[in-house]
Protein backbone atom coordinates (compact mmCIF):
# COMPACT_ATOMS: atom_id res chain seq x y z
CA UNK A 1 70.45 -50.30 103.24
CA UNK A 2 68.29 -51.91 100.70
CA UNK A 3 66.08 -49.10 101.08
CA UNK A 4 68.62 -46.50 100.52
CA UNK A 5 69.80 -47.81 97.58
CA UNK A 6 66.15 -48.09 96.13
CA UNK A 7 65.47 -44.56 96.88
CA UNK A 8 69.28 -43.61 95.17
CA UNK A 9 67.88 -45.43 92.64
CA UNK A 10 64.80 -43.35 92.12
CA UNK A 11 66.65 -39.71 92.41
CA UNK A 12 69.22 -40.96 90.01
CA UNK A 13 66.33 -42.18 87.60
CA UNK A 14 64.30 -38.76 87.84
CA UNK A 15 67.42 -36.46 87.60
CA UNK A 16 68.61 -38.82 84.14
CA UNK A 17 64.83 -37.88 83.20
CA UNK A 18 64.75 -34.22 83.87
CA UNK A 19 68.25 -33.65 81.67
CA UNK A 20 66.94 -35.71 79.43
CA UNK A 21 63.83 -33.38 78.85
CA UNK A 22 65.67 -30.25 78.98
CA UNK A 23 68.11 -31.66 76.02
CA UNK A 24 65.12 -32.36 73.87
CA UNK A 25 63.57 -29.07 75.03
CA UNK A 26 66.56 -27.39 73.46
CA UNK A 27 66.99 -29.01 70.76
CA UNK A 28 63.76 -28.25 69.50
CA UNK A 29 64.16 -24.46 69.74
CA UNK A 30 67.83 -23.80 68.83
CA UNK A 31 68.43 -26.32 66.63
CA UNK A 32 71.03 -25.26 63.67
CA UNK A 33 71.46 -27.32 60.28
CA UNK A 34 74.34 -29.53 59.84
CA UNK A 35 76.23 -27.37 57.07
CA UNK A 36 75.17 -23.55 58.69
CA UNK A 37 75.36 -20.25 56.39
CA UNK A 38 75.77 -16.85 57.74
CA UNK A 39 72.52 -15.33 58.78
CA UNK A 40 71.99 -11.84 56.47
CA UNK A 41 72.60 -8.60 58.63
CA UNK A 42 69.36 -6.29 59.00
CA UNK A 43 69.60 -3.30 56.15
CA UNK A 44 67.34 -0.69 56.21
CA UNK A 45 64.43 -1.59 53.44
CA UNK A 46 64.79 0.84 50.17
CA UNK A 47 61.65 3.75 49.94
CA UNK A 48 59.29 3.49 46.74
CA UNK A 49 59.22 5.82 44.14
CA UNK A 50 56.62 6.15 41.31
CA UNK A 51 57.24 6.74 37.45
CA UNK A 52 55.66 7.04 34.75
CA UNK A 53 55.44 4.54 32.72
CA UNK A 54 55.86 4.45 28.72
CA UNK A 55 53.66 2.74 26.59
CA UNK A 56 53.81 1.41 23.00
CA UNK A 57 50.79 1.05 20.64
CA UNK A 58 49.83 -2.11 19.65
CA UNK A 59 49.25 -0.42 15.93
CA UNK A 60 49.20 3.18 14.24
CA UNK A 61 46.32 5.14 13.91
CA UNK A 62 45.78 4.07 10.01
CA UNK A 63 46.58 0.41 10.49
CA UNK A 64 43.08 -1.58 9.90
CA UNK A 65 44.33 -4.32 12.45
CA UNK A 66 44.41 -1.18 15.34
CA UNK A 67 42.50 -2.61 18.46
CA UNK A 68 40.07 0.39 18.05
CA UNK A 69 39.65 0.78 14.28
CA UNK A 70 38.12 4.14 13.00
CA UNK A 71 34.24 3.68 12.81
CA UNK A 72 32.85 3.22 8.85
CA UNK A 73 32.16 5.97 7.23
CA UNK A 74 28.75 5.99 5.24
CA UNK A 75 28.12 8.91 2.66
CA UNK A 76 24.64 9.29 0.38
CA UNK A 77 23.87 10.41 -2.44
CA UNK A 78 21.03 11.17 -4.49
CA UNK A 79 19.67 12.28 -7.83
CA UNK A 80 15.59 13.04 -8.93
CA UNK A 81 13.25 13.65 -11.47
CA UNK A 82 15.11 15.20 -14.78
CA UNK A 83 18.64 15.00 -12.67
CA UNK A 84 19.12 11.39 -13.66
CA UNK A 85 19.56 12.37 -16.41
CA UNK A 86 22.97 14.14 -15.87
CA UNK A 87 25.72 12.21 -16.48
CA UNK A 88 29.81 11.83 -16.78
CA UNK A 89 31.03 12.80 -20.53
CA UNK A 90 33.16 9.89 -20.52
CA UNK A 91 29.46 7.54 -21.39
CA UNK A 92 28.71 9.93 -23.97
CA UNK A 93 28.78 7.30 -25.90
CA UNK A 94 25.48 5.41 -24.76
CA UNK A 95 23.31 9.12 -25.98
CA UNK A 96 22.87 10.52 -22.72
CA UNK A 97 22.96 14.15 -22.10
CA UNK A 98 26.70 15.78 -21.52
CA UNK A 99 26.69 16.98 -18.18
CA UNK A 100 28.77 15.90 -15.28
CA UNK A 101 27.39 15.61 -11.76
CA UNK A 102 30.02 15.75 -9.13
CA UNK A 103 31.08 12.37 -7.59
CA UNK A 104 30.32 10.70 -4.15
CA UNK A 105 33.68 10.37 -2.42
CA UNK A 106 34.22 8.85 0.73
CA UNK A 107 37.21 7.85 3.35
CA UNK A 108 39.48 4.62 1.97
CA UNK A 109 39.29 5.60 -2.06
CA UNK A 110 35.78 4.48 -2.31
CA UNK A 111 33.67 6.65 -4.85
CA UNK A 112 30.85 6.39 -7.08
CA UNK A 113 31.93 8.64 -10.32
CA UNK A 114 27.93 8.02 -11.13
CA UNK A 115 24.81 6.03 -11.06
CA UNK A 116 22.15 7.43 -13.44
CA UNK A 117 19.45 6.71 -16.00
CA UNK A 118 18.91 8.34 -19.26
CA UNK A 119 14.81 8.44 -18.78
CA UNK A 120 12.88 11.35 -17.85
CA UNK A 121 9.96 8.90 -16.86
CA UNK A 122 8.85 5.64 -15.89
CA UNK A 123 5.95 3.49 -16.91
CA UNK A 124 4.62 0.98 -13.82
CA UNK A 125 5.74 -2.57 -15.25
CA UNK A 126 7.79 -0.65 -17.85
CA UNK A 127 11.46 -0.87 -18.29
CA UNK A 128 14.84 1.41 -17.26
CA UNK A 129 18.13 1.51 -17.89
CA UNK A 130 20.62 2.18 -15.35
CA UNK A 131 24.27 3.31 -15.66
CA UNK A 132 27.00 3.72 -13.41
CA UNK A 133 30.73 3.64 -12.65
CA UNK A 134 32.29 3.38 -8.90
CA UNK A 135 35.91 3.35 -7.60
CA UNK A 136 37.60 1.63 -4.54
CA UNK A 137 35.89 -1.46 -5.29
CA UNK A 138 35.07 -3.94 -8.09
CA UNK A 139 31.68 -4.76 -6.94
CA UNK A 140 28.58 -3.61 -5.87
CA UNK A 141 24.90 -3.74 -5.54
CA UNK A 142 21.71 -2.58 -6.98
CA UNK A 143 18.11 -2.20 -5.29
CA UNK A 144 14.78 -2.10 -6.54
CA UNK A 145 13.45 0.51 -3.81
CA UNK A 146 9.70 0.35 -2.79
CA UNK A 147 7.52 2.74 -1.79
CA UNK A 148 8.35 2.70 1.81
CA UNK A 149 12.20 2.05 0.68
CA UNK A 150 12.84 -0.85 1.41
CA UNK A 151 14.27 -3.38 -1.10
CA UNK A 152 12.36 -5.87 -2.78
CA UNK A 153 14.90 -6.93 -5.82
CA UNK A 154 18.78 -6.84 -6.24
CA UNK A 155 21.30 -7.31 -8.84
CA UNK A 156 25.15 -7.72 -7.74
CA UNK A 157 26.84 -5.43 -10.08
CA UNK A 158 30.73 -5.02 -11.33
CA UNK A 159 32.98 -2.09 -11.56
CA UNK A 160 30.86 -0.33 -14.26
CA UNK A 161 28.33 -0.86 -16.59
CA UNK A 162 24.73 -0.79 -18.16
CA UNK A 163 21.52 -2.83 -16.58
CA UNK A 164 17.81 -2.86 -17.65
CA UNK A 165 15.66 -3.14 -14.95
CA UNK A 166 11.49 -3.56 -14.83
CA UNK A 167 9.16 -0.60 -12.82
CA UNK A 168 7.33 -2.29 -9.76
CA UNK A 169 4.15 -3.24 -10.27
CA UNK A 170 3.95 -1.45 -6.84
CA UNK A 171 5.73 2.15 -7.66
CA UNK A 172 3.44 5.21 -7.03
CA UNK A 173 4.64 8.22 -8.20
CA UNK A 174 8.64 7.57 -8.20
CA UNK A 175 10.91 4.57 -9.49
CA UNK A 176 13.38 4.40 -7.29
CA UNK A 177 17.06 2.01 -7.60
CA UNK A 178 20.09 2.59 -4.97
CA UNK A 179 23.19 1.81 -5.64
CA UNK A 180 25.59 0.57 -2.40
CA UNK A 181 29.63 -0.09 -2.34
CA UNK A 182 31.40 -0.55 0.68
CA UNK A 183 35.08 -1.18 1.65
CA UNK A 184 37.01 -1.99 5.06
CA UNK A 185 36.27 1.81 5.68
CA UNK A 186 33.59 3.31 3.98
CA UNK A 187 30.08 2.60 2.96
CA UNK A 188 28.63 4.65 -0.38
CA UNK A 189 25.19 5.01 -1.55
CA UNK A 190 23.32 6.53 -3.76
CA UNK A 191 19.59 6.60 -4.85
CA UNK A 192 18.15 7.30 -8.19
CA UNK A 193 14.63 8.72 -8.72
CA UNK A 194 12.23 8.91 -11.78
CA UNK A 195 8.52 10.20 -11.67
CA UNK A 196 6.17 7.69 -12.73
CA UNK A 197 3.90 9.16 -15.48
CA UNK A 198 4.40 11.84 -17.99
CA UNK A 199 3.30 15.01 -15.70
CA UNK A 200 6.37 16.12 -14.53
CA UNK A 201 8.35 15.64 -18.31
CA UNK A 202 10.69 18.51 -18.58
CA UNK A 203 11.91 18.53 -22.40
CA UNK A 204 8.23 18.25 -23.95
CA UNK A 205 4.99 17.61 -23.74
CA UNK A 206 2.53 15.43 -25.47
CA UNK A 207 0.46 15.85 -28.89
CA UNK A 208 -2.22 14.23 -28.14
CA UNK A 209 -4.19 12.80 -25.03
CA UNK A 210 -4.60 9.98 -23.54
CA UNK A 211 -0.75 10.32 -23.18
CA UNK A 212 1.61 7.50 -22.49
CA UNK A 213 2.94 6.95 -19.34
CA UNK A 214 6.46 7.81 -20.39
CA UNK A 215 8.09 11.25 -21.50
CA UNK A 216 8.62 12.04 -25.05
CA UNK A 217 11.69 12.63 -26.37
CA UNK A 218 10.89 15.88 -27.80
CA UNK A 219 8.07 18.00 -29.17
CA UNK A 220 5.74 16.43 -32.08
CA UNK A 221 7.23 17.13 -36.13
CA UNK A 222 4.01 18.34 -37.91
CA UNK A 223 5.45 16.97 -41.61
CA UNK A 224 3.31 16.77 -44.88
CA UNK A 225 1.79 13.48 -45.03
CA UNK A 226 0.36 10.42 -47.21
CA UNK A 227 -1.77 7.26 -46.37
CA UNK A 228 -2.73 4.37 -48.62
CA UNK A 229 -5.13 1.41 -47.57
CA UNK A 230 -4.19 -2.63 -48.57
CA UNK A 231 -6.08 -5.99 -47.96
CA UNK A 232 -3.85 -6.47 -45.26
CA UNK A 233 -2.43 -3.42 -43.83
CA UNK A 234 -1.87 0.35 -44.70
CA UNK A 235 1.42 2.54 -45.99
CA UNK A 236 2.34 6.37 -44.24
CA UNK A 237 4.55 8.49 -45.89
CA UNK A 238 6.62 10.72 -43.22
CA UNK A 239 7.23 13.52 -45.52
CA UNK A 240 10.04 15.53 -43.27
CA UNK A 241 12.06 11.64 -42.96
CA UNK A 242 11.34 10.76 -46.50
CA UNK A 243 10.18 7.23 -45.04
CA UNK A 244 7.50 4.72 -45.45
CA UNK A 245 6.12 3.08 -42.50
CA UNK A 246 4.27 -0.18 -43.72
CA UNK A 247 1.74 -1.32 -40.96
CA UNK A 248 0.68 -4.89 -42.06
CA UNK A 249 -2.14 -6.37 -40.20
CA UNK A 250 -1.72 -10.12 -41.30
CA UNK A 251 -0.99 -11.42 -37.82
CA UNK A 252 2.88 -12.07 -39.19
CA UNK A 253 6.37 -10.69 -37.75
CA UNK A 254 7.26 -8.13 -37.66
CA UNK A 255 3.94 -5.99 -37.38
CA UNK A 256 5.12 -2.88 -39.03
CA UNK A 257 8.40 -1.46 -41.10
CA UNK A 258 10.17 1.42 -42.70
CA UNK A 259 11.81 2.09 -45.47
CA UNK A 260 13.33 5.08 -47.49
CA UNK A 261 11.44 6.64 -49.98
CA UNK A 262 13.50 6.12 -53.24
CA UNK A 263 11.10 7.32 -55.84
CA UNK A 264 12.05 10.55 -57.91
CA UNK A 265 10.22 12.69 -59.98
CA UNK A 266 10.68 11.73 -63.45
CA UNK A 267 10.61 7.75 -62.94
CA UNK A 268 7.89 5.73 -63.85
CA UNK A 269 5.43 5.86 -61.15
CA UNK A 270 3.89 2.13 -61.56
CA UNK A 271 4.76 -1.19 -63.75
CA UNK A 272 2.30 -1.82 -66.36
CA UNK A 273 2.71 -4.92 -66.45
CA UNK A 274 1.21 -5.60 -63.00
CA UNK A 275 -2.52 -5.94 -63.84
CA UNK A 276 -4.49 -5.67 -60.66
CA UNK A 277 -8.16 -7.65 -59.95
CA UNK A 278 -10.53 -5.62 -60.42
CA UNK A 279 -11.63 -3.31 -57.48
CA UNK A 280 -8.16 -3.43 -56.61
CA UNK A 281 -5.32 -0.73 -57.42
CA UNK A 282 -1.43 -1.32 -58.17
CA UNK A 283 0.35 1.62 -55.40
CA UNK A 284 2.29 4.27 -56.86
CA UNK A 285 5.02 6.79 -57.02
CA UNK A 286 6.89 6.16 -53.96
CA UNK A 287 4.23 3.95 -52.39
CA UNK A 288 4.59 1.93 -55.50
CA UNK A 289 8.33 1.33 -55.68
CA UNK A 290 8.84 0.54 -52.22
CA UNK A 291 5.68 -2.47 -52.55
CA UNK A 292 7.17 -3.87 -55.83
CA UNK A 293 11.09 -3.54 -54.38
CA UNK A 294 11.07 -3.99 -50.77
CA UNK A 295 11.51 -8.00 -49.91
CA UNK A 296 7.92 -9.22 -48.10
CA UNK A 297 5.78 -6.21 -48.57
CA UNK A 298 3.56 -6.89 -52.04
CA UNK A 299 3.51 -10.54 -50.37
CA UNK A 300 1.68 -9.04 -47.17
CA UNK A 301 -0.01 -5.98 -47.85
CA UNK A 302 -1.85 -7.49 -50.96
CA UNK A 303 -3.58 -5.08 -53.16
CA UNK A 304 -4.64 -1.46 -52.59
CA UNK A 305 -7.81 -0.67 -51.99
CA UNK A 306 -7.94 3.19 -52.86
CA UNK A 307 -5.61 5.77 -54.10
CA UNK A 308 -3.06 7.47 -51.48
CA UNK A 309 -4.44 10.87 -49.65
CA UNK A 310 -2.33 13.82 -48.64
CA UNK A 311 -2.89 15.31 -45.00
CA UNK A 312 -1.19 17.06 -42.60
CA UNK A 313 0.50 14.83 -39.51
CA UNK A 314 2.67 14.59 -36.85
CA UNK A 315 5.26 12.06 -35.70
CA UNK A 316 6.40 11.88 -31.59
CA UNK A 317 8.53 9.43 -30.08
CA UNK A 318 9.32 8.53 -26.52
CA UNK A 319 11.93 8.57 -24.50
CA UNK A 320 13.15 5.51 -23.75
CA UNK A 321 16.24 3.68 -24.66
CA UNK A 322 16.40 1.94 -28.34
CA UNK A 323 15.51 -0.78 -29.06
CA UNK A 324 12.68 0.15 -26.23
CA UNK A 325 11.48 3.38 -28.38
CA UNK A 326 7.72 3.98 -28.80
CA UNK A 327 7.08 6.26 -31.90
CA UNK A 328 3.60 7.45 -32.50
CA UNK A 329 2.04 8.46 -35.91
CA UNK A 330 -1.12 10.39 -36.71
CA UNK A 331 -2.95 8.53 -38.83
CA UNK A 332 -5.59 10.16 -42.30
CA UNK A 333 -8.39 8.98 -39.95
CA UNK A 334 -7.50 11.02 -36.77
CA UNK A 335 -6.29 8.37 -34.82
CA UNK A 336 -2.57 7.77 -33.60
CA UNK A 337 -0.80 4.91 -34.49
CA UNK A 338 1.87 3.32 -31.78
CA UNK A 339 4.81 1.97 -33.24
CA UNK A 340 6.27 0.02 -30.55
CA UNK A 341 9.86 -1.37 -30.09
CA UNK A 342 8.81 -5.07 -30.07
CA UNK A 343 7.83 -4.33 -34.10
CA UNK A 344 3.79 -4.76 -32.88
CA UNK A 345 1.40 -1.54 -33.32
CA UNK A 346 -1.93 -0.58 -32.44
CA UNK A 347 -3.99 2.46 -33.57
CA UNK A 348 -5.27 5.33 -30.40
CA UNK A 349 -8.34 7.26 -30.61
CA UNK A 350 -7.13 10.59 -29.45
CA UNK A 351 -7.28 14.01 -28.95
CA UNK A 352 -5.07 16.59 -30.25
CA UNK A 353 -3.43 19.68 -28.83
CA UNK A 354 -4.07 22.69 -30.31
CA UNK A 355 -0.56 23.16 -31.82
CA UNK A 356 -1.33 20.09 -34.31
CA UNK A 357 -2.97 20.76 -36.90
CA UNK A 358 -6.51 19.66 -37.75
CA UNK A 359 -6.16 16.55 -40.36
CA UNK A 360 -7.07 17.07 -43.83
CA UNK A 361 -8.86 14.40 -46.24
């Protein structure tokens, strides 16, 4: 009986075991959450369709901040030889001709209204100056162009305005300055050329050879002419200026003058009281008025030497900008004398064209 029970025991133990397992089994399969929601019913998902789609610009064409700005805009310009020379009437005013070239425009209201020089030529390690006027920005800046054009000087430059510049040592046959503005848009250049040397001058021509490196500024005055020598110096009457150009040769500033020739026919032509040394003569006529009257000049010149001779001369000048003028002189002798801006003078053997006449003494 004991056995019975032991083996009830055992089928009892395996069926509680084999429910057991089948409850778990369930559980783990079917099992629902303690507060259950309805479970969705199946739709039909909804078909795709494309359309376009619209887009707005980040900025407007014009707008600077535009992802994809327009590209800068670069415009050149140019003027050479005599062409410089052509400027605006509104800088009439500095003695350049009266032309107007047309103006460099450009995208963004840049423009360069002009960029010029009033010289014909250019002397290597002389001096220029440049002009110009520009729009659409308040600054700009100036090259020194070499040979090969690059840049080997600059000046930063305002709106408009006047600047002297110096000829490279370097410079061949041109002198060449650019001017550049640029804005958020544009970029403007422009290049100015003048010939180095007198060959290409288009107004004149020289007198006399050697020539200077520089045009003149028009054709040579023959005029009736006088020349007296001093201890110190010598006095040239410009008969078709009515002046006096005093050269003193004392080593003292300034090296040479002018003055008007005030005498008139019916005044005394000398002072009687001045007794001169002897060997020595008191000037006269208008020679003598201007060494009694003028402040300095009895002081420097001293005495005459010998009485004033009449001969027929010329007077050139060139072309560069006062206070920078050159003016030449023929001299009694046949030589030239150069007058130069700085006040200090030097006499030229030269050689005359054929259109000046032969000196008299």
């Amino acid at each position: 009986m004991n056995h019975w029970r032991s083996l009830t025991r055992i089928r009892l133990s395996i069926g509680l075991a084999i429910g057991l397992s089948l409850v778990l089994a369930a559980c783990s399969t079917e099992a629902e959450p303690f507060f259950p929601t309805p479970r969705p019913t199946a739709t039909n998902a909804p078909s795709l369709t494309a359309s376009p789609a619209t887009l707005t610009p980040l900025a407007s064409p014009t707008d600077p901040l535009a992802l994809s700005p327009p590209p800068i805009t670069t415009i050149s310009g140019s003027d050479s030889g005599t062409s410089a020379g052509s400027v605006p009437t509104d800088i009439s005013a500095y003695g350049l001709l009266n032309t107007t070239p047309l103006p460099i425009n450009a995208p963004g209201g840049l423009d360069i209204e002009y960029f010029t020089t009033d010289a014909q030529s250019a002397s290597v390690g002389g001096t220029l100056t440049l002009y110009w006027s520009m729009g659409g920005t308040d600054h700009g800046v100036i090259y020194r162009l070499t040979p090969t054009g690059g840049h080997d000087q600059f000046w930063q430059v305002g709106q408009t305005g006047t600047l002297e510049v110096t000829v490279s040592q370097k410079a061949t046959d041109q002198a060449r300055y650019e001017l550049q503005i640029s804005n958020a848009v544009s970029h403007l250049e422009k290049v100015v050329s003048v010939p180095i040397g007198s060959a290409n001058c288009a107004q004149a021509t020289w007198a006399f050879t050697p020539s200077p490196s520089v045009c003149p500024a028009a054709a040579a005055t023959i005029t009736p002419a006088a020349q007296q020598g001093f201890e110190h110096g010598q006095m040239l009457w410009i008969g078709l200026t009515g002046q006096i150009v005093v050269l003193f040769d004392d080593g003292k500033t300034p090296g040479w003058a002018t003055y008007p020739d005030q005498f008139k026919d019916g005044q005394p032509d000398h002072d009687p009281s001045i007794v001169p040394p002897s060997g020595k003569l008191q000037p006269v006529r208008g020679f003598g008025l201007a060494w009694r009257t003028q402040s300095g000049v009895r002081d420097r010149l001293g005495w005459a030497l010998s009485t004033e001779g009449e001969f027929n001369g010329f007077s050139q000048s060139d072309s560069q900008s006062s206070p920078k003028t050159t003016i030449y002189v023929l001299t009694r002798d046949h030589q030239v004398a150069q007058l130069n801006g700085n006040r200090t003078w030097t006499l030229i053997a030269a050689t005359f064209a054929t259109a000046v006449p032969t000196p008299k003494h």
